[in-house]
C-alpha atoms as a PDB file:
ATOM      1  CA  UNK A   1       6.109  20.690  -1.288  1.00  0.00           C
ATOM      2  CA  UNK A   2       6.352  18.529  -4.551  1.00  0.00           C
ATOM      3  CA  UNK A   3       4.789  14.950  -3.178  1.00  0.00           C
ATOM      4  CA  UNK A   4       8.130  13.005  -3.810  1.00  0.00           C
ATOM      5  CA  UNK A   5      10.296  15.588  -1.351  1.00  0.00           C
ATOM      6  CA  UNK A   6       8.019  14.836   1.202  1.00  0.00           C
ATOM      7  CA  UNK A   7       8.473  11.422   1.115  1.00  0.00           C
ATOM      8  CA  UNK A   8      12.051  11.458   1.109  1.00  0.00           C
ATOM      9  CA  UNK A   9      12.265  13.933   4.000  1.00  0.00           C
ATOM     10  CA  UNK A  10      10.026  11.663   6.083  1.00  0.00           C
ATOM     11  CA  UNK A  11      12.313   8.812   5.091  1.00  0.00           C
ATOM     12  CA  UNK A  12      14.708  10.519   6.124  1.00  0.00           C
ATOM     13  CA  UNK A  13      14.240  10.428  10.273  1.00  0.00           C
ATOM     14  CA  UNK A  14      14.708   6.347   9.657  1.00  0.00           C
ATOM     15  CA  UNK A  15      17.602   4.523   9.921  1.00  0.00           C
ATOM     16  CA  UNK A  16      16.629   3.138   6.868  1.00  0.00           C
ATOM     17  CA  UNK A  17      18.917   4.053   3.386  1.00  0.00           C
ATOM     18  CA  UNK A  18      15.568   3.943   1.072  1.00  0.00           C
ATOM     19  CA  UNK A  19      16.581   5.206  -1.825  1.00  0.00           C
ATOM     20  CA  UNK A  20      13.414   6.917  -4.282  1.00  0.00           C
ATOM     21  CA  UNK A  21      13.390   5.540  -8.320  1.00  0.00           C
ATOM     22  CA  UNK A  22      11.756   7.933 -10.822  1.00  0.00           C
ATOM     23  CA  UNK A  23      10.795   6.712 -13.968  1.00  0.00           C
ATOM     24  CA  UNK A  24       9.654   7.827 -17.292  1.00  0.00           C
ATOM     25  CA  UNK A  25       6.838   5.430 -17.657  1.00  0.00           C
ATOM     26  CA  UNK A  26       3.890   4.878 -15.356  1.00  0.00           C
ATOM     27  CA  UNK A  27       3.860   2.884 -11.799  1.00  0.00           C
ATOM     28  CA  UNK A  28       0.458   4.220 -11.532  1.00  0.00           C
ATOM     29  CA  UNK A  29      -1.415   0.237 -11.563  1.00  0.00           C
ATOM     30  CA  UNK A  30       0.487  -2.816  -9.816  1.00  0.00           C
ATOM     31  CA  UNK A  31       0.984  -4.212 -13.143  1.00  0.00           C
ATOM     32  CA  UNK A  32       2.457  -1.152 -14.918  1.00  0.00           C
ATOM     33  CA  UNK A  33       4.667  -0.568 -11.469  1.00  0.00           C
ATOM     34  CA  UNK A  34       6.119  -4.767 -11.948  1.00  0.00           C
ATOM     35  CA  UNK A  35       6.906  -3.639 -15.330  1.00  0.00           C
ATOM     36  CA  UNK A  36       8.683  -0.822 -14.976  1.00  0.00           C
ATOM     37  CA  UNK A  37      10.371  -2.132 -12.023  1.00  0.00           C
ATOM     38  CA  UNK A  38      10.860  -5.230 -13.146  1.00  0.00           C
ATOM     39  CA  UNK A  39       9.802  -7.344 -10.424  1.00  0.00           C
ATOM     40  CA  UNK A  40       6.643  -9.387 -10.139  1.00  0.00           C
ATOM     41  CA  UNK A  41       3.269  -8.157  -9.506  1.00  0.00           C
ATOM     42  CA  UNK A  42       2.684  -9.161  -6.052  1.00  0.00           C
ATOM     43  CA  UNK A  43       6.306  -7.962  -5.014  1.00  0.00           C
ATOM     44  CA  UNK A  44       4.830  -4.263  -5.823  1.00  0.00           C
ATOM     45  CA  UNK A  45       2.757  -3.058  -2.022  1.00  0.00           C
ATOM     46  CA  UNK A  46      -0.254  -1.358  -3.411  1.00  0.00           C
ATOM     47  CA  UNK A  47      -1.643   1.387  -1.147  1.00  0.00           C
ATOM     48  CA  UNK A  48      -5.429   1.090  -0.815  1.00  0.00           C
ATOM     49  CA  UNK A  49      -7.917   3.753   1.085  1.00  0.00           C
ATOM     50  CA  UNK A  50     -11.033   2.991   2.128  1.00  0.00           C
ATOM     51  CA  UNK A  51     -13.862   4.184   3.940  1.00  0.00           C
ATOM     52  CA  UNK A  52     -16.520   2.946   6.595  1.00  0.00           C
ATOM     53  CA  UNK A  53     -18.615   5.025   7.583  1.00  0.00           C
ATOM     54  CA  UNK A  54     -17.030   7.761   9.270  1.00  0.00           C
ATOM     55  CA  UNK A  55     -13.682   5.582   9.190  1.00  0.00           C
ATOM     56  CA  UNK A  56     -10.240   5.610   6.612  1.00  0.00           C
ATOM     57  CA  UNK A  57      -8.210   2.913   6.481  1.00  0.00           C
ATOM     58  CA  UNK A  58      -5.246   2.435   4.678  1.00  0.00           C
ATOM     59  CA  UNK A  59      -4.312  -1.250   3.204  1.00  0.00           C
ATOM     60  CA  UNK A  60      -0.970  -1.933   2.013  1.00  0.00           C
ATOM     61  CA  UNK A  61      -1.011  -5.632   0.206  1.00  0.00           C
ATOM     62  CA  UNK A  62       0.421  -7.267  -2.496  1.00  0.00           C
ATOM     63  CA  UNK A  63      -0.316  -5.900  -6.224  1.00  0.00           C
ATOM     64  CA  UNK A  64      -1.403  -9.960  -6.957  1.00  0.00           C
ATOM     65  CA  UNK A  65      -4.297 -10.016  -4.287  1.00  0.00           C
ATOM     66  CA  UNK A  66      -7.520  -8.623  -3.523  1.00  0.00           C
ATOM     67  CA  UNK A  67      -8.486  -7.268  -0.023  1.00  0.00           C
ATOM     68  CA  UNK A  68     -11.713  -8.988   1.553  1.00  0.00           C
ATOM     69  CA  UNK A  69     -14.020  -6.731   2.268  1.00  0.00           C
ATOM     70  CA  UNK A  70     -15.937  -9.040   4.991  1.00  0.00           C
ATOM     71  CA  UNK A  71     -12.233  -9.821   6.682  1.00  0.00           C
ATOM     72  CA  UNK A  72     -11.181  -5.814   6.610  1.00  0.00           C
ATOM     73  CA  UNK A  73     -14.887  -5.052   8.518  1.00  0.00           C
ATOM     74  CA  UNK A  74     -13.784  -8.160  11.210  1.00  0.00           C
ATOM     75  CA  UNK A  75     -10.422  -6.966  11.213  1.00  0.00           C
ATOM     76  CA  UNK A  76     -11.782  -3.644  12.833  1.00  0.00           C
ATOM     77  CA  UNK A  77     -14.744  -4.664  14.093  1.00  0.00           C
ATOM     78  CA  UNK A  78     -16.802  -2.436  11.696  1.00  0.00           C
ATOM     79  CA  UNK A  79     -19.923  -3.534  10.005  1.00  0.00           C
ATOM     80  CA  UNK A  80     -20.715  -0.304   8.032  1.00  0.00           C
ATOM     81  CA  UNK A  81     -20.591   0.106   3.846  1.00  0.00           C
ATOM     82  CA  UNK A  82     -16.827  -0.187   2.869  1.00  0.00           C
ATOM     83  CA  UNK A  83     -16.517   2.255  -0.095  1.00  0.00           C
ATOM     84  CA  UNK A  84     -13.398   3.515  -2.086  1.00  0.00           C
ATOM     85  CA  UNK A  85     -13.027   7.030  -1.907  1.00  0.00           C
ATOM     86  CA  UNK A  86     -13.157   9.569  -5.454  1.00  0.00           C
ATOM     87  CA  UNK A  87      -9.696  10.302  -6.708  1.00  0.00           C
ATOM     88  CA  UNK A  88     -10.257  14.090  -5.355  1.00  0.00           C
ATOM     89  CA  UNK A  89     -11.048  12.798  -1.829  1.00  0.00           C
ATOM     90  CA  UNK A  90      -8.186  10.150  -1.773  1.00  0.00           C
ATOM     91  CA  UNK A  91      -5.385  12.709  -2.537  1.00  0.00           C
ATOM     92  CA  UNK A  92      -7.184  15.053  -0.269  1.00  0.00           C
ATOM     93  CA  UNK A  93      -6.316  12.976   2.797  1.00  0.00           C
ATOM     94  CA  UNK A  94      -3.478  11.526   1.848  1.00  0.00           C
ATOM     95  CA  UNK A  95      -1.590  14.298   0.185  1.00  0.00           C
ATOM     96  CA  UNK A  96      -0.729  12.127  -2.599  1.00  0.00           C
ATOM     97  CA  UNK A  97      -2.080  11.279  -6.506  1.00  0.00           C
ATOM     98  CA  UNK A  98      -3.821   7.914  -7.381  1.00  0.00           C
ATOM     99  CA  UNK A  99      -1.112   5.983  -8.287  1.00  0.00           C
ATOM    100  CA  UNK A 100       1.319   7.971  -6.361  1.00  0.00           C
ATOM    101  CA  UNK A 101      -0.435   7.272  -2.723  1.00  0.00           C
ATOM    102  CA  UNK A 102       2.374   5.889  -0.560  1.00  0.00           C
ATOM    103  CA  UNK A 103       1.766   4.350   3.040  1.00  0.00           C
ATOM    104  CA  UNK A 104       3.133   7.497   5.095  1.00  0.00           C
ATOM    105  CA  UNK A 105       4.017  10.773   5.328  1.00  0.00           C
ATOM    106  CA  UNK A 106       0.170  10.963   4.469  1.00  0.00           C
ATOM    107  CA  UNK A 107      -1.500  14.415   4.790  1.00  0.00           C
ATOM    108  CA  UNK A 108      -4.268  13.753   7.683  1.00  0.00           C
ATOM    109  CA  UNK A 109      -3.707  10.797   9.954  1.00  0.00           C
ATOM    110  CA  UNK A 110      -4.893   7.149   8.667  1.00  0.00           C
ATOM    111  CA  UNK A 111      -5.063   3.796   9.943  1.00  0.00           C
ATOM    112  CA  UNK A 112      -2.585   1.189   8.053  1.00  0.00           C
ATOM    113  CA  UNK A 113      -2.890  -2.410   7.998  1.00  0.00           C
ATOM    114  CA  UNK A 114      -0.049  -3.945   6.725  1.00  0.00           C
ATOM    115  CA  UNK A 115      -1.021  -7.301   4.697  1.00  0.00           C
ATOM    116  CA  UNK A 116       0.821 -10.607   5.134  1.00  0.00           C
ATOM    117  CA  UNK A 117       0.975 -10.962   1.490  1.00  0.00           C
ATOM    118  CA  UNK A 118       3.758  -9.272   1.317  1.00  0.00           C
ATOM    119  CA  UNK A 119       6.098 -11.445   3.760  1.00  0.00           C
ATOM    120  CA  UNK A 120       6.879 -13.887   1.139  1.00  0.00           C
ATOM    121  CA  UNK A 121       8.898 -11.076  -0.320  1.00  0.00           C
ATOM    122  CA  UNK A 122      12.298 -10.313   0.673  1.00  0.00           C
ATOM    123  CA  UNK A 123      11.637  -6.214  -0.572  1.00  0.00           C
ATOM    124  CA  UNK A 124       8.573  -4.439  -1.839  1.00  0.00           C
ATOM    125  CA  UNK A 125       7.996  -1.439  -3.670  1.00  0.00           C
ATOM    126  CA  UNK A 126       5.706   1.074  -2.749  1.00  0.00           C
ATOM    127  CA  UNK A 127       4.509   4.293  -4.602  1.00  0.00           C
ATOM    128  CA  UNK A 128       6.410   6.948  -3.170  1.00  0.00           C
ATOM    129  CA  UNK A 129       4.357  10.424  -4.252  1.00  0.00           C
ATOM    130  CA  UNK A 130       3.724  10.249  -7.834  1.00  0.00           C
ATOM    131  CA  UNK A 131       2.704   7.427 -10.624  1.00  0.00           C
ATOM    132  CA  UNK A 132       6.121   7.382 -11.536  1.00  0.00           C
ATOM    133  CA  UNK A 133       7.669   6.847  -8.448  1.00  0.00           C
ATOM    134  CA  UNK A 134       8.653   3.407  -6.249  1.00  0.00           C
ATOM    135  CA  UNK A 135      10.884   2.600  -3.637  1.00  0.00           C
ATOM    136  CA  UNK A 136      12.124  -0.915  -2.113  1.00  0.00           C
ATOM    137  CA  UNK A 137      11.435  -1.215   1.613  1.00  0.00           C
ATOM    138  CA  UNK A 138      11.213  -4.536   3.796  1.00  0.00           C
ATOM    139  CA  UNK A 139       7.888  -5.644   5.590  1.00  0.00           C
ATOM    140  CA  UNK A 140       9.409  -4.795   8.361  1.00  0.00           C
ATOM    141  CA  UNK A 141      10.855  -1.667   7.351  1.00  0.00           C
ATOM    142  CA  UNK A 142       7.264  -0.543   6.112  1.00  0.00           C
ATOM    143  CA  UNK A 143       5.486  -1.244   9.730  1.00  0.00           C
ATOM    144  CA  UNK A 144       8.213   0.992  11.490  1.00  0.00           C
ATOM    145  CA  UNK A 145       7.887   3.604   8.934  1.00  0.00           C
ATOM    146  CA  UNK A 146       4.062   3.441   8.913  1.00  0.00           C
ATOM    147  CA  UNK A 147       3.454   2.360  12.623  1.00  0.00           C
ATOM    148  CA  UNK A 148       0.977   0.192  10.802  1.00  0.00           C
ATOM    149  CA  UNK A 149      -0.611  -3.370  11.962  1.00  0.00           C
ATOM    150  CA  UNK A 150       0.106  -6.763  10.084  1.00  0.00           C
ATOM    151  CA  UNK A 151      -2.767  -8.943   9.573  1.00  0.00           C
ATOM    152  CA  UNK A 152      -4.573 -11.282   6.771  1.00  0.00           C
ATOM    153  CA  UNK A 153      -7.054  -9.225   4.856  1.00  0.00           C
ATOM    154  CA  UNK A 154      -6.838 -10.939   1.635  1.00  0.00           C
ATOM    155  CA  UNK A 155      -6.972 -14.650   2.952  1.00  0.00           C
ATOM    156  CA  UNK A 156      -3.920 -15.693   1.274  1.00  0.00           C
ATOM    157  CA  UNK A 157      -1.860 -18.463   1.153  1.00  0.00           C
ATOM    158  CA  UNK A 158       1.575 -18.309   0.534  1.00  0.00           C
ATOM    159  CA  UNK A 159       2.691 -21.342  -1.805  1.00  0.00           C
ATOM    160  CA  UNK A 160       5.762 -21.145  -3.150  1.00  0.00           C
ATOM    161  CA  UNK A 161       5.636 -17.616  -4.236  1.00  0.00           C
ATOM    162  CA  UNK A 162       1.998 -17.230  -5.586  1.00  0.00           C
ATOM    163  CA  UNK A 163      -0.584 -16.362  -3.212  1.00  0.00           C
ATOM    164  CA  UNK A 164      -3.501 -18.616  -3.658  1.00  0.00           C
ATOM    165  CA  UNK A 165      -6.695 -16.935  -2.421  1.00  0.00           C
ATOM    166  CA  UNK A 166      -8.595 -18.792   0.122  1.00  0.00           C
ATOM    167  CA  UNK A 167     -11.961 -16.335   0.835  1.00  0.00           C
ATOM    168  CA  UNK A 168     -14.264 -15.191  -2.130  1.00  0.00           C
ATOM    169  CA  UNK A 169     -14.144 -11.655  -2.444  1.00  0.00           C
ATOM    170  CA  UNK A 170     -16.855 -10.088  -1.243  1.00  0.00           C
END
């Protein structure tokens, strides 16, 4: 089933009216996505897998910040390598392209953490199966759709509506 289908149909068991925007040009980087969109960078959710050890986990966080390695390990209590996984093995286990990888309807099950940087947004837009593809969903909307946790794994700040990063990146 073409990527884009399948998120719609798993869309489509939420009370949610998400609608699914195709576009010529590319949403495959958080900058292309604002552009195409129109929106600002950190109002586009980028999808992030990683790996420790024998762990995935998914990060969903605002296209304007960068996820703290050192927090993420905390966060779940892991102190293994974090690594980013090949192209190949991402859309392996999640069913999805880079630049397409949306939050759920993932291919083999995944952690999600959900990152605060995104509150300071009244909608996001997340890749929804291909890097031409984004959809507007709430914060909220995205952890009942992805079952996913919120937390702080960039160490952001919310000030006015930058986010001003408070941890070095790691």
């Amino acid at each position: 089933m073409d990527p884009v289908e399948r998120v719609r149909q798993y869309l489509a068991q939420f009370p949610y009216d998400v609608e699914i925007f195709e576009f010529a040009e590319s949403t495959r980087t958080a900058e292309l996505a604002a552009r195409t969109v129109g929106v600002e960078v950190g109002q586009i959710a980028k999808s992030i897998l990683f790996l420790i050890g024998e762990e995935r986990v998914m990060v969903v966080t605002s296209g304007d910040v960068k996820v703290s390695q050192a927090r993420l390990k905390q966060h779940l209590g892991l102190t293994g390598k974090v690594r980013l996984p090949d192209p190949e093995t991402t859309e392996a286990i999640t069913g999805f392209p880079p630049g397409g990888v949306c939050p759920f309807a993932l291919k083999e099950p995944v952690r999600i953490l959900i990152d605060v940087s995104m509150k300071r947004y009244p909608v996001v837009y997340i890749a929804a199966g291909s890097p031409r593809s984004a959809a507007p969903v709430t914060v909220e909307q995205l952890l009942a759709i992805t079952g996913g946790e919120l937390c702080d794994l960039c160490g952001a700040a919310v000030q006015g509506s930058r986010a001003v990063a408070q941890a070095p990146e790691d």
